[in-house]
Protein backbone atom coordinates (compact mmCIF):
# COMPACT_ATOMS: atom_id res chain seq x y z
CA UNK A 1 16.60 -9.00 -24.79
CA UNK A 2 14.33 -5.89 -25.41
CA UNK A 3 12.04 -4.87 -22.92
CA UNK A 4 10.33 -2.04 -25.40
CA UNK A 5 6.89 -3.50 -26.12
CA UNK A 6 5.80 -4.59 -29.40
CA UNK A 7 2.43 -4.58 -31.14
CA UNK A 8 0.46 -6.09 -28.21
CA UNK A 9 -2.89 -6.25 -29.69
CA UNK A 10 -3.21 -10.48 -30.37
CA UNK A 11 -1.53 -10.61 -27.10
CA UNK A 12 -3.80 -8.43 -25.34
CA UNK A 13 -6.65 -10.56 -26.29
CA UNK A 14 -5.15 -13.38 -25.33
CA UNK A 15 -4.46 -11.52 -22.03
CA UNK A 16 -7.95 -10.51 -21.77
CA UNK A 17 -9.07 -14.57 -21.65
CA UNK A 18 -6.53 -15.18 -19.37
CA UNK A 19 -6.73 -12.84 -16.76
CA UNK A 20 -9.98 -14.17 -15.31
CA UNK A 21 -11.19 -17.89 -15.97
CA UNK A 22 -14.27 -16.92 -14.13
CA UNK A 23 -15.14 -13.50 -16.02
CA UNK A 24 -13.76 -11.64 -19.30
CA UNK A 25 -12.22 -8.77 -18.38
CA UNK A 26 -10.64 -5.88 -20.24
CA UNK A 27 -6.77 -4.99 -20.60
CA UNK A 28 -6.01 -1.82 -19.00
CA UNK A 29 -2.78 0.15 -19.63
CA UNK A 30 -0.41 1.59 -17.25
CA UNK A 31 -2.57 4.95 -16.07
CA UNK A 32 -5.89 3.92 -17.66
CA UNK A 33 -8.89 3.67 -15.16
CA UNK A 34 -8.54 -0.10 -14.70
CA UNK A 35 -10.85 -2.88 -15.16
CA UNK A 36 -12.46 -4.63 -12.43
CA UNK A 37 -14.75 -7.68 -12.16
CA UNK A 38 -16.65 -9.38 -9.97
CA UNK A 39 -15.67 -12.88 -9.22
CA UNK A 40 -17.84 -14.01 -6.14
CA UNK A 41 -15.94 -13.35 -2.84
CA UNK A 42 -14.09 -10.95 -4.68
CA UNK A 43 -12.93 -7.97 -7.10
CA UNK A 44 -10.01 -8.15 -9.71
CA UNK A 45 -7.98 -5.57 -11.06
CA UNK A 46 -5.85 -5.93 -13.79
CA UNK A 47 -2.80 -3.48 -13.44
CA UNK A 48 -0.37 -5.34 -15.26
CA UNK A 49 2.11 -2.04 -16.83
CA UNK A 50 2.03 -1.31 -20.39
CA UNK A 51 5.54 -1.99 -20.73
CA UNK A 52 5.14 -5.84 -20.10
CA UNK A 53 2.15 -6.58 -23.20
CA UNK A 54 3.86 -8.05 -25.43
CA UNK A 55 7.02 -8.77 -23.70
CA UNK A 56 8.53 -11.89 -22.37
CA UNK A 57 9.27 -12.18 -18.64
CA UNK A 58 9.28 -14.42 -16.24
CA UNK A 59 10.07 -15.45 -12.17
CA UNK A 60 7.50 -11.95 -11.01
CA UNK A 61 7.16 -11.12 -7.72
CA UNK A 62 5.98 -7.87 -6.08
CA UNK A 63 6.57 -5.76 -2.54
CA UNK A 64 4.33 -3.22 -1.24
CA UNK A 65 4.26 -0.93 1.86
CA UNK A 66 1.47 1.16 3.63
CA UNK A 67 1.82 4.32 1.32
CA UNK A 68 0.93 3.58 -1.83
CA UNK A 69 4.20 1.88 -3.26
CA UNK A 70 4.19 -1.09 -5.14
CA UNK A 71 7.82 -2.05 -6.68
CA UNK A 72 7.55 -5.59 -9.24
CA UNK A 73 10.28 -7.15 -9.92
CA UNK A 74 10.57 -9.67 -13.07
CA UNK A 75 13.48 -11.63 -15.09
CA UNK A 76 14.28 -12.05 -18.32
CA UNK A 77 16.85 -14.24 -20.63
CA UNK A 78 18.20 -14.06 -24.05
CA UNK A 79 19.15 -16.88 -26.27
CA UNK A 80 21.43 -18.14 -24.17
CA UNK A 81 19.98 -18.06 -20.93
CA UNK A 82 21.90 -15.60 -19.74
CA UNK A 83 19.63 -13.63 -17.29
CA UNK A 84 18.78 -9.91 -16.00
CA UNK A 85 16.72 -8.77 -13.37
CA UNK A 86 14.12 -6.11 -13.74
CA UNK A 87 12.45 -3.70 -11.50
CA UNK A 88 9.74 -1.11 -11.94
CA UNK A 89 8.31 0.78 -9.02
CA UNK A 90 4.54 2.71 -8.46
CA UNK A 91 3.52 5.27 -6.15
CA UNK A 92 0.13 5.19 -6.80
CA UNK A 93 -1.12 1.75 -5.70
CA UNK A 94 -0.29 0.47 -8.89
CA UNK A 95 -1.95 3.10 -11.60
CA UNK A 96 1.14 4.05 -13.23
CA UNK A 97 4.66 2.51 -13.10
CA UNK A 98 7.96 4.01 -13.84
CA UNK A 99 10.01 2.52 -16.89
CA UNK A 100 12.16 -0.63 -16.42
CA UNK A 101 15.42 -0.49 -15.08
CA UNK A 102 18.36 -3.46 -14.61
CA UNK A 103 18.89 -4.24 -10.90
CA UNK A 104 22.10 -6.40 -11.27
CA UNK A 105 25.03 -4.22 -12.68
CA UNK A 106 26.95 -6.96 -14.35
CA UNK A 107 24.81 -8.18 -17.69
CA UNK A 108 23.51 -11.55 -17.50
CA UNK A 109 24.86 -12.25 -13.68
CA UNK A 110 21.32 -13.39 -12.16
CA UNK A 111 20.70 -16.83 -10.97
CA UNK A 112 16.53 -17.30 -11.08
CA UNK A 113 13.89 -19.98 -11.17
CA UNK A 114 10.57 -20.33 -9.79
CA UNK A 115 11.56 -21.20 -6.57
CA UNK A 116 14.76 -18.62 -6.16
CA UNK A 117 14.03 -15.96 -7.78
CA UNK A 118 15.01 -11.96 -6.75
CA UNK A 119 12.68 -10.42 -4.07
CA UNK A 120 12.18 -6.74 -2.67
CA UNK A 121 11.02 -5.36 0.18
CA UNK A 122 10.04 -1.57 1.49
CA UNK A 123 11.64 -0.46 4.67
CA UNK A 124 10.84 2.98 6.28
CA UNK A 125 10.95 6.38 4.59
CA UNK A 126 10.93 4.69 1.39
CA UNK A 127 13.74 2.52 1.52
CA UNK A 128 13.89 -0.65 -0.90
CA UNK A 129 15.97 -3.50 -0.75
CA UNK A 130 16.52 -5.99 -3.71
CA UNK A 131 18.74 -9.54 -3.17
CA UNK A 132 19.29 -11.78 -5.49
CA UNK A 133 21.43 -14.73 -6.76
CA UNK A 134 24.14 -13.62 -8.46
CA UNK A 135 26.75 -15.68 -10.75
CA UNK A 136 30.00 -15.42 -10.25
CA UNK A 137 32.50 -14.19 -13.07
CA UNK A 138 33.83 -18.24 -12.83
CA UNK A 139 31.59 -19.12 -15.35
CA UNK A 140 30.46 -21.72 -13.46
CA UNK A 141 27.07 -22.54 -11.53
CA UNK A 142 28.75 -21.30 -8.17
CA UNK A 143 26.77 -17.99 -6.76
CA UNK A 144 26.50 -15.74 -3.96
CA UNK A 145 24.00 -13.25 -2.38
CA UNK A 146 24.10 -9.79 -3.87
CA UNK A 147 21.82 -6.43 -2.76
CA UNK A 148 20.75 -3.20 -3.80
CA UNK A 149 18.64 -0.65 -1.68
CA UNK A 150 17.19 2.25 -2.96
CA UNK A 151 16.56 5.84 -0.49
CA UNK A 152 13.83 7.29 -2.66
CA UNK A 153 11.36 4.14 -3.07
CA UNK A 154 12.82 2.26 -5.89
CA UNK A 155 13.55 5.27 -8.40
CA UNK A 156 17.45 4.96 -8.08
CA UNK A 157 19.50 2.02 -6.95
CA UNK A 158 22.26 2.19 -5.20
CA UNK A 159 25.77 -0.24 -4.85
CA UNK A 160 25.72 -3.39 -5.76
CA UNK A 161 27.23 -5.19 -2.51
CA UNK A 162 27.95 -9.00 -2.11
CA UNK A 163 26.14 -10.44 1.71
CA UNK A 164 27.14 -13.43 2.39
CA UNK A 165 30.70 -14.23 4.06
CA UNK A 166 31.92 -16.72 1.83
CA UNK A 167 31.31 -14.74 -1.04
CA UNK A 168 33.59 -16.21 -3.77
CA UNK A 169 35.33 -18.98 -2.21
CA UNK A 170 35.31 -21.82 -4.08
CA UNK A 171 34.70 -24.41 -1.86
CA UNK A 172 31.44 -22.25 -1.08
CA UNK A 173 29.91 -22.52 -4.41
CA UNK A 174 25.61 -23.05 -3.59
CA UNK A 175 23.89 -20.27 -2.24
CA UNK A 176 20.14 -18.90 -3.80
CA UNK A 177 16.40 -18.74 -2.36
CA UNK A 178 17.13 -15.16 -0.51
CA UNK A 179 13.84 -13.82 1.33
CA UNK A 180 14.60 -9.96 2.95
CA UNK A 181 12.76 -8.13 5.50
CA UNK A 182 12.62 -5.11 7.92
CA UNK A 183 13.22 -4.56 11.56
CA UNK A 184 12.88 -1.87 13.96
CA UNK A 185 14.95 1.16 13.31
CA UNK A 186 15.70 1.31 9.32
CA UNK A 187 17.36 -2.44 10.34
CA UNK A 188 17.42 -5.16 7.12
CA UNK A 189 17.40 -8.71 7.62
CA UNK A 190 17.71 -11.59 4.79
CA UNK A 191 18.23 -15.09 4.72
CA UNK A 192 19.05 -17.43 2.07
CA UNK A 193 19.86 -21.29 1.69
CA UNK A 194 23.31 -21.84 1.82
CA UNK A 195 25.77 -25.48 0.77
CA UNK A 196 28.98 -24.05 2.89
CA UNK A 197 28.36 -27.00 5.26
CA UNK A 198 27.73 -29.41 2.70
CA UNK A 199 30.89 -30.08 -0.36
CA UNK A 200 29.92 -30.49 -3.44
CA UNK A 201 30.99 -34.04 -5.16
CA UNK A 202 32.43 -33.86 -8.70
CA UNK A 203 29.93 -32.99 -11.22
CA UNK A 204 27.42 -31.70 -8.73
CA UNK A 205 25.65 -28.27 -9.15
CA UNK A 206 23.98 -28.65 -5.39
CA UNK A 207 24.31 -30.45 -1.79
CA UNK A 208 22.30 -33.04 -0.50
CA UNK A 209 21.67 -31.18 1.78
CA UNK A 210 21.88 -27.40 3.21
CA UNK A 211 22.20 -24.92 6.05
CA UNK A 212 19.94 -21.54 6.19
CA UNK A 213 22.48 -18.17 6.94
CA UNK A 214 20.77 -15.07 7.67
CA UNK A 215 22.23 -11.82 7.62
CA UNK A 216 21.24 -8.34 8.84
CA UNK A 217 22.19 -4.60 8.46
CA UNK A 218 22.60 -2.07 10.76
CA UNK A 219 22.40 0.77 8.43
CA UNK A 220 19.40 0.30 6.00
CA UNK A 221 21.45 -2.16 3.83
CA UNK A 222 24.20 -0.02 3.15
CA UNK A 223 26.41 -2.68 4.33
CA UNK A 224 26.12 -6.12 5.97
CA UNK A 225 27.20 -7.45 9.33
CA UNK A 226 28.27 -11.69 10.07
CA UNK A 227 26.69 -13.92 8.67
CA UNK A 228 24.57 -16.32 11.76
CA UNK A 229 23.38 -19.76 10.71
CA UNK A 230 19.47 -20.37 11.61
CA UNK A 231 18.84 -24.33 10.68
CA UNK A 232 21.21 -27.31 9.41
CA UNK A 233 19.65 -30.52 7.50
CA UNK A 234 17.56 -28.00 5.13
CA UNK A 235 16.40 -28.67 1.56
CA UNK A 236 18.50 -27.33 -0.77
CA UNK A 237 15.90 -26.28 -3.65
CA UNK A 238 12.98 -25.30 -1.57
CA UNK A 239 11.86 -21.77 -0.98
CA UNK A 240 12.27 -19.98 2.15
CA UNK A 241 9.54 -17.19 3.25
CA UNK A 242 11.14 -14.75 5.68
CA UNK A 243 8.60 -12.48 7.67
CA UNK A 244 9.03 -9.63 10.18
CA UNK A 245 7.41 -7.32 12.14
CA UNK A 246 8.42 -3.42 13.33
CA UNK A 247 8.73 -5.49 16.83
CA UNK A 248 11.87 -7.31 15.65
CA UNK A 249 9.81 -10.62 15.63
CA UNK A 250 10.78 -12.77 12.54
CA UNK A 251 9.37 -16.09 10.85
CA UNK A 252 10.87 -18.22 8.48
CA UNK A 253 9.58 -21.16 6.86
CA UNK A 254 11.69 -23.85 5.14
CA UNK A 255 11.84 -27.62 4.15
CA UNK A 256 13.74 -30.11 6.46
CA UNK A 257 15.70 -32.76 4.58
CA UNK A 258 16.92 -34.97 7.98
CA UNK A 259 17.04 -38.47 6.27
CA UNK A 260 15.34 -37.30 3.20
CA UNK A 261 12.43 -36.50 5.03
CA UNK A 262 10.77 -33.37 3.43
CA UNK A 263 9.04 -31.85 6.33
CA UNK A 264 8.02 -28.24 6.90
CA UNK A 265 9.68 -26.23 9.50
CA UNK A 266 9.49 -22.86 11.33
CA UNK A 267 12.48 -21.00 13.24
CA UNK A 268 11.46 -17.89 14.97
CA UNK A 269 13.34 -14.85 16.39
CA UNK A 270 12.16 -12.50 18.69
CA UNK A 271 16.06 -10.19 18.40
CA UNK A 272 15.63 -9.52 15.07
CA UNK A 273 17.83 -12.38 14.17
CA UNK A 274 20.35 -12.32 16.09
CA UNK A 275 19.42 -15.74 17.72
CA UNK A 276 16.93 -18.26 17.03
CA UNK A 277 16.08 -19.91 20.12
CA UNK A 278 12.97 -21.41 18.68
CA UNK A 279 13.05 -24.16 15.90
CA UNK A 280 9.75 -26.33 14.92
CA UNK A 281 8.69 -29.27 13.35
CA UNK A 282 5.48 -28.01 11.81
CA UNK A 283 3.60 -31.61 10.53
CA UNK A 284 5.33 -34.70 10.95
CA UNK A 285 4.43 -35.82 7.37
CA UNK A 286 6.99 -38.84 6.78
CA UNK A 287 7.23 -37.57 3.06
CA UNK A 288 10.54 -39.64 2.63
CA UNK A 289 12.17 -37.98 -1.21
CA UNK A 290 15.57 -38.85 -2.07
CA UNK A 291 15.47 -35.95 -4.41
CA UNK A 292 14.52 -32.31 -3.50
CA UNK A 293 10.78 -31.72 -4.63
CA UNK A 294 11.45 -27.73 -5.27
CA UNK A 295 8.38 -26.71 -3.56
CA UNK A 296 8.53 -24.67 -0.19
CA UNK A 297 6.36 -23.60 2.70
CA UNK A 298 5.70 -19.91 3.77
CA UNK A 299 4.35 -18.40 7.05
CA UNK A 300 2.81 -14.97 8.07
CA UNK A 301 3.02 -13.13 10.80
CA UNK A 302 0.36 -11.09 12.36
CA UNK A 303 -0.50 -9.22 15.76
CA UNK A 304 2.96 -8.52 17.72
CA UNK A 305 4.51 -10.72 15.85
CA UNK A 306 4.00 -14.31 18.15
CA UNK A 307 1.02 -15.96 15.64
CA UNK A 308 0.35 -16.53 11.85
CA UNK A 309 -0.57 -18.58 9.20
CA UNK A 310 1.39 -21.45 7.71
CA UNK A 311 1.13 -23.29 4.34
CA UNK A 312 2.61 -26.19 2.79
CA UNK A 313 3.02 -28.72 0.08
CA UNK A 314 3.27 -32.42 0.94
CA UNK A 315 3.29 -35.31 -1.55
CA UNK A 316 2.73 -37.86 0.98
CA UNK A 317 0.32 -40.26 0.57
CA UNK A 318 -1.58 -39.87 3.54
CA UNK A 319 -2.40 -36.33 2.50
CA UNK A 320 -0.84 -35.11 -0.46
CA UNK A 321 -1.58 -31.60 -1.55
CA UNK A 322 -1.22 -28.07 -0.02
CA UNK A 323 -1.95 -27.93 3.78
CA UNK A 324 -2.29 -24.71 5.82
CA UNK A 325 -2.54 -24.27 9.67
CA UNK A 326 -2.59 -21.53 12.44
CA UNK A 327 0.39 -20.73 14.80
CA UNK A 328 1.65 -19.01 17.81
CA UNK A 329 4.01 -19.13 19.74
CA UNK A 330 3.67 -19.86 23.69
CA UNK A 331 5.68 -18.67 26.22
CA UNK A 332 9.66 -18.84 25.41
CA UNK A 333 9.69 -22.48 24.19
CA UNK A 334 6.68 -23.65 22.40
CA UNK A 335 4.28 -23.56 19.95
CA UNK A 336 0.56 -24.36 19.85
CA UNK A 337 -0.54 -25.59 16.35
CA UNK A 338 -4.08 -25.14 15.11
CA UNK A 339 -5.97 -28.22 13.16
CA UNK A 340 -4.17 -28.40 9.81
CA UNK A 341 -6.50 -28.12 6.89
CA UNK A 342 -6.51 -29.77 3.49
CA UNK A 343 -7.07 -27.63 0.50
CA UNK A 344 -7.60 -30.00 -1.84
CA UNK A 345 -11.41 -29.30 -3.08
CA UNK A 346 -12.36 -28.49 -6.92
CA UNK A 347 -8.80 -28.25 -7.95
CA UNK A 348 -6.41 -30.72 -9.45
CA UNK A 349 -2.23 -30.79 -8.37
CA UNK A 350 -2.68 -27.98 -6.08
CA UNK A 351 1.31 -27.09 -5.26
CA UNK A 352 3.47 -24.05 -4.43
CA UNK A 353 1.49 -22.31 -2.12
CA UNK A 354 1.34 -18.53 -1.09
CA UNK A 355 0.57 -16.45 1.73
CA UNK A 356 -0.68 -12.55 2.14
CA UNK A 357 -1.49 -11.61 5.41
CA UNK A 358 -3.73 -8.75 5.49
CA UNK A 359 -6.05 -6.37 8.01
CA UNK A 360 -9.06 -8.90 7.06
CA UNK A 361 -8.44 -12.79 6.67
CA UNK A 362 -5.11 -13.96 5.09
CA UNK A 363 -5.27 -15.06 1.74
CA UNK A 364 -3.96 -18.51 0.19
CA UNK A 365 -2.58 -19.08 -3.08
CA UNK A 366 -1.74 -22.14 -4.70
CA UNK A 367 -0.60 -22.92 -8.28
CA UNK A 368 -3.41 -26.03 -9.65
CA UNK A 369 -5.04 -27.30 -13.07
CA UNK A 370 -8.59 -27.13 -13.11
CA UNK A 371 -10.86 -29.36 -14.80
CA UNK A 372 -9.83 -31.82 -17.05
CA UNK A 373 -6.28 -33.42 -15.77
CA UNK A 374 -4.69 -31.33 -18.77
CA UNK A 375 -6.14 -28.07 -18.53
CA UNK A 376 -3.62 -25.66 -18.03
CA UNK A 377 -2.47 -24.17 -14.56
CA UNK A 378 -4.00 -21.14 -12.55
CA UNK A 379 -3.17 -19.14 -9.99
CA UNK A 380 -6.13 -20.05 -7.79
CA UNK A 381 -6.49 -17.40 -4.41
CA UNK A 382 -9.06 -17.98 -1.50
CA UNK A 383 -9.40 -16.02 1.31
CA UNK A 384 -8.79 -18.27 5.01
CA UNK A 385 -11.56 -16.32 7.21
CA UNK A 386 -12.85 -19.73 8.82
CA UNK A 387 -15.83 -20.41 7.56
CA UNK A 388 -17.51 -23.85 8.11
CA UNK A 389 -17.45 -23.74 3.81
CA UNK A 390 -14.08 -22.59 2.65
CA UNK A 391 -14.90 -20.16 -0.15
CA UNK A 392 -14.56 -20.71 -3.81
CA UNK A 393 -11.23 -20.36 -5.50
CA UNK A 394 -10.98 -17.40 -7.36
CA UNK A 395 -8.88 -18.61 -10.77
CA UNK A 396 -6.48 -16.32 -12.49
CA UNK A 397 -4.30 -16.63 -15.44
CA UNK A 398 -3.67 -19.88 -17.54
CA UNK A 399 -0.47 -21.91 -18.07
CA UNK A 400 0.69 -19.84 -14.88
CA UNK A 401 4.63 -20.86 -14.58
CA UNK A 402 4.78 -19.58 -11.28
CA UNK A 403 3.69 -16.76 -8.41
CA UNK A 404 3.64 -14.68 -6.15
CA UNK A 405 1.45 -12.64 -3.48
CA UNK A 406 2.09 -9.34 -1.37
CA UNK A 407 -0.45 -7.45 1.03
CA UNK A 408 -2.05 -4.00 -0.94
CA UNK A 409 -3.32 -2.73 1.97
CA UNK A 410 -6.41 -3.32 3.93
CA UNK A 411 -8.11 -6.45 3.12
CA UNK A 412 -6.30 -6.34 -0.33
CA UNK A 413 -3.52 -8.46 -2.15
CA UNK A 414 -1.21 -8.24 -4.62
CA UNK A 415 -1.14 -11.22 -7.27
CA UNK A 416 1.54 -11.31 -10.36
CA UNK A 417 2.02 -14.26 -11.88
CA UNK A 418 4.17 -15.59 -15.13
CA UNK A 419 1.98 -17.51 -17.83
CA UNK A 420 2.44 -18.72 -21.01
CA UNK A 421 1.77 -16.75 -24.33
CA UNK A 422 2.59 -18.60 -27.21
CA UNK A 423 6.09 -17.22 -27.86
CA UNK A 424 7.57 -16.98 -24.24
CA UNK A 425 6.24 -16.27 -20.63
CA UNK A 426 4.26 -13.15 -19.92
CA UNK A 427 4.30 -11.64 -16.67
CA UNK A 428 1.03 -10.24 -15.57
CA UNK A 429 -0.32 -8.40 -12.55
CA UNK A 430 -3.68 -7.46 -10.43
CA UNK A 431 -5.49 -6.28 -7.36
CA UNK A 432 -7.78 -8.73 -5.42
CA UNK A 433 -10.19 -7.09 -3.04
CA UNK A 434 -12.55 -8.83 -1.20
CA UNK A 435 -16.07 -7.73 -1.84
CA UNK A 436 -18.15 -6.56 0.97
């Protein structure tokens, strides 16, 4: 699989539709002043790198820190599915992007779909850590949890190094959905759904059921410590959002699967994650699915790292659709939930929801069809500032695959996205800045 681009000009029309469903906007490439447009509540730039017209990629996600640096990360497959993971790293807020370059050493070796796909995350003094699913050599389905960090922002990688503790035993074959984050003093922290707990039967690729391990360095993810289990009875195909704070506060959001009841969950740590003394049932929704819907929640933190946003799917039928709700946490033992709110206006199959949290109101995303019950899906974003009238969804992309959102700094966000073009998925990428 190539990643030089070819002659992008159909494409780039097509891109052009795409980008905004509310307003046509131009193409920009990598170091070209980029387009914006107006789209009510908000501006949209499109700052998806040259490199990727014309390209097929898929599973995007992005990481940004307080200086300017904006590393996107991206998959791609050949003919026979075997997969590689891509980075490609900007220190100007997104104007210009280095070239491509591999993250996984061995050819082929990543594990991704929309709901486990590889993540980064900046650290201090330009530090960058990449985890990821990785095959093992078996030839089988089994995987563990492999990282990267860069020293320099994303511009060189360094080891490849295995995380988790039961890396290649093969009783200990299911292990994917890795979130990372940063603590206080260069520390790394990630967490990932993990079947040790949980055999596999014969002819199974996952558990029933799963456990989620977290893991943290010492050194700046140079090399890992034990791993410490967080939750039991998880979901074994949902996402998990880890989030931390300089304060060594950290959120994580996950799917329950206690007698196949899919409801979302929040552990917090106020170590760093060294213990998790605080474990909550976020809605009692009583959606009861023998099989795992591959949709998780996600959380923010904000302020010193006790309060946030949360955000969730449910397919129950007393309120199916995506939900969000406020948090904090009281005291040493509980948590005060805000009113939960239904986002379920002007949109059609509203799933997979997102979170940015950012110095204004955080900003929702949710994956949705609108119009007609066939139009193709969008990456619809809205901004939760609690107004009596939530605002409009601002709609971007078409046949979106799947997402992902990352603060830009200030009231901004980060949006990429995957969509389809025709001839394979297209992985695309813009600014969102509220307008005054």
């Amino acid at each position: 699989m190539t990643l030089a681009a070819r002659d992008g000009s159909t494409h780039a029309a097509r891109m052009r539709r795409s980008l905004l469903r509310l307003a046509a906007i131009a193409l920009p490439l990598a170091g070209c002043t980029p387009a914006r447009a107006p789209t009510g509540w908000s501006m949209v730039e499109d700052l998806t790198p040259a490199f990727l017209v014309g390209t097929t990629g898929a599973d995007a996600s992005v990481a940004a820190d307080a200086h300017g640096r904006v590393a996107l990360t991206w998959v791609t497959r050949d003919t026979l599915g075997a997969t590689d993971a891509w980075l490609a790293v900007s220190t100007d807020s997104g104007a210009t992007f280095t070239l491509p370059q591999r993250v996984n050493l061995r050819p082929g070796s990543v594990a991704s779909y929309a709901e486990s796909r590889p993540v980064a995350a900046f650290g201090p003094a330009g530090r960058l850590l990449l985890v990821w699913a990785s095959l093992r050599d078996s030839g089988s389905h089994a995987c563990d949890i492999a990282a990267r960090v860069s020293r320099d922002g994303g511009r060189t990688l360094g080891l490849e190094r295995v995380i988790d503790d039961e890396a290649g035993d093969p009783a200990s074959p299911y292990r994917g959905f890795a979130s990372a984050g940063w603590l206080a003093n260069g520390r790394a922290l990630v967490a990932w759904i993990d079947g040790r707990g949980t055999p596999l039967a014969p002819g199974e690729e996952e558990p029933h059921t799963a456990e989620v391990f977290a893991d943290v360095s010492a050194d700046g993810g140079e090399s890992w410590g034990v791993d410490t289990r967080v939750a039991g009875l998880v979901c074994p195909c949902c996402r998990l959002t880890l989030q931390t704070r300089g304060s060594d506060a950290v959120a994580l959001a996950y799917r329950g699967a206690a007698d196949d009841l899919r409801d979302p969950r929040l552990a917090w740590s106020r170590d760093g994650g060294r213990s998790w003394r605080l474990d909550s049932l976020v809605s009692r929704d009583a959606w009861q699915l023998e099989g795992c819907p591959s949709v998780g929640p996600v959380a923010t933190l904000a302020g010193d790292g006790t309060r946030g946003q949360y955000a969730w799917f449910t397919g129950s039928a007393s309120g199916a659709g995506v939900h969000t709700l406020g948090w904090r946490v009281e005291g040493d033992s509980a948590f005060a939930w805000g009113p939960p709110v239904l986002h379920a206006d002007s949109l059609r199959e509203p799933s997979r929801p997102m979170l940015a949290e950012t110095d204004g109101a955080p900003v929702l995303g949710v994956l949705a069809r609108s119009g007609e019950p066939d139009a193709p899906r969008v990456l619809a974003l809205r901004p939760l500032d609690g107004a009596a009238t939530p605002r409009a969804w601002l709609q971007l992309g078409a046949g979106v695959r799947s997402a992902a959102l990352a603060p830009a700094g200030g009231t901004a966000v980060w949006a990429t996205w995957t969509e389809d073009a025709g001839d394979g998925p297209r992985v695309r990428l813009a600014r969102v800045r509220p307008r005054s």
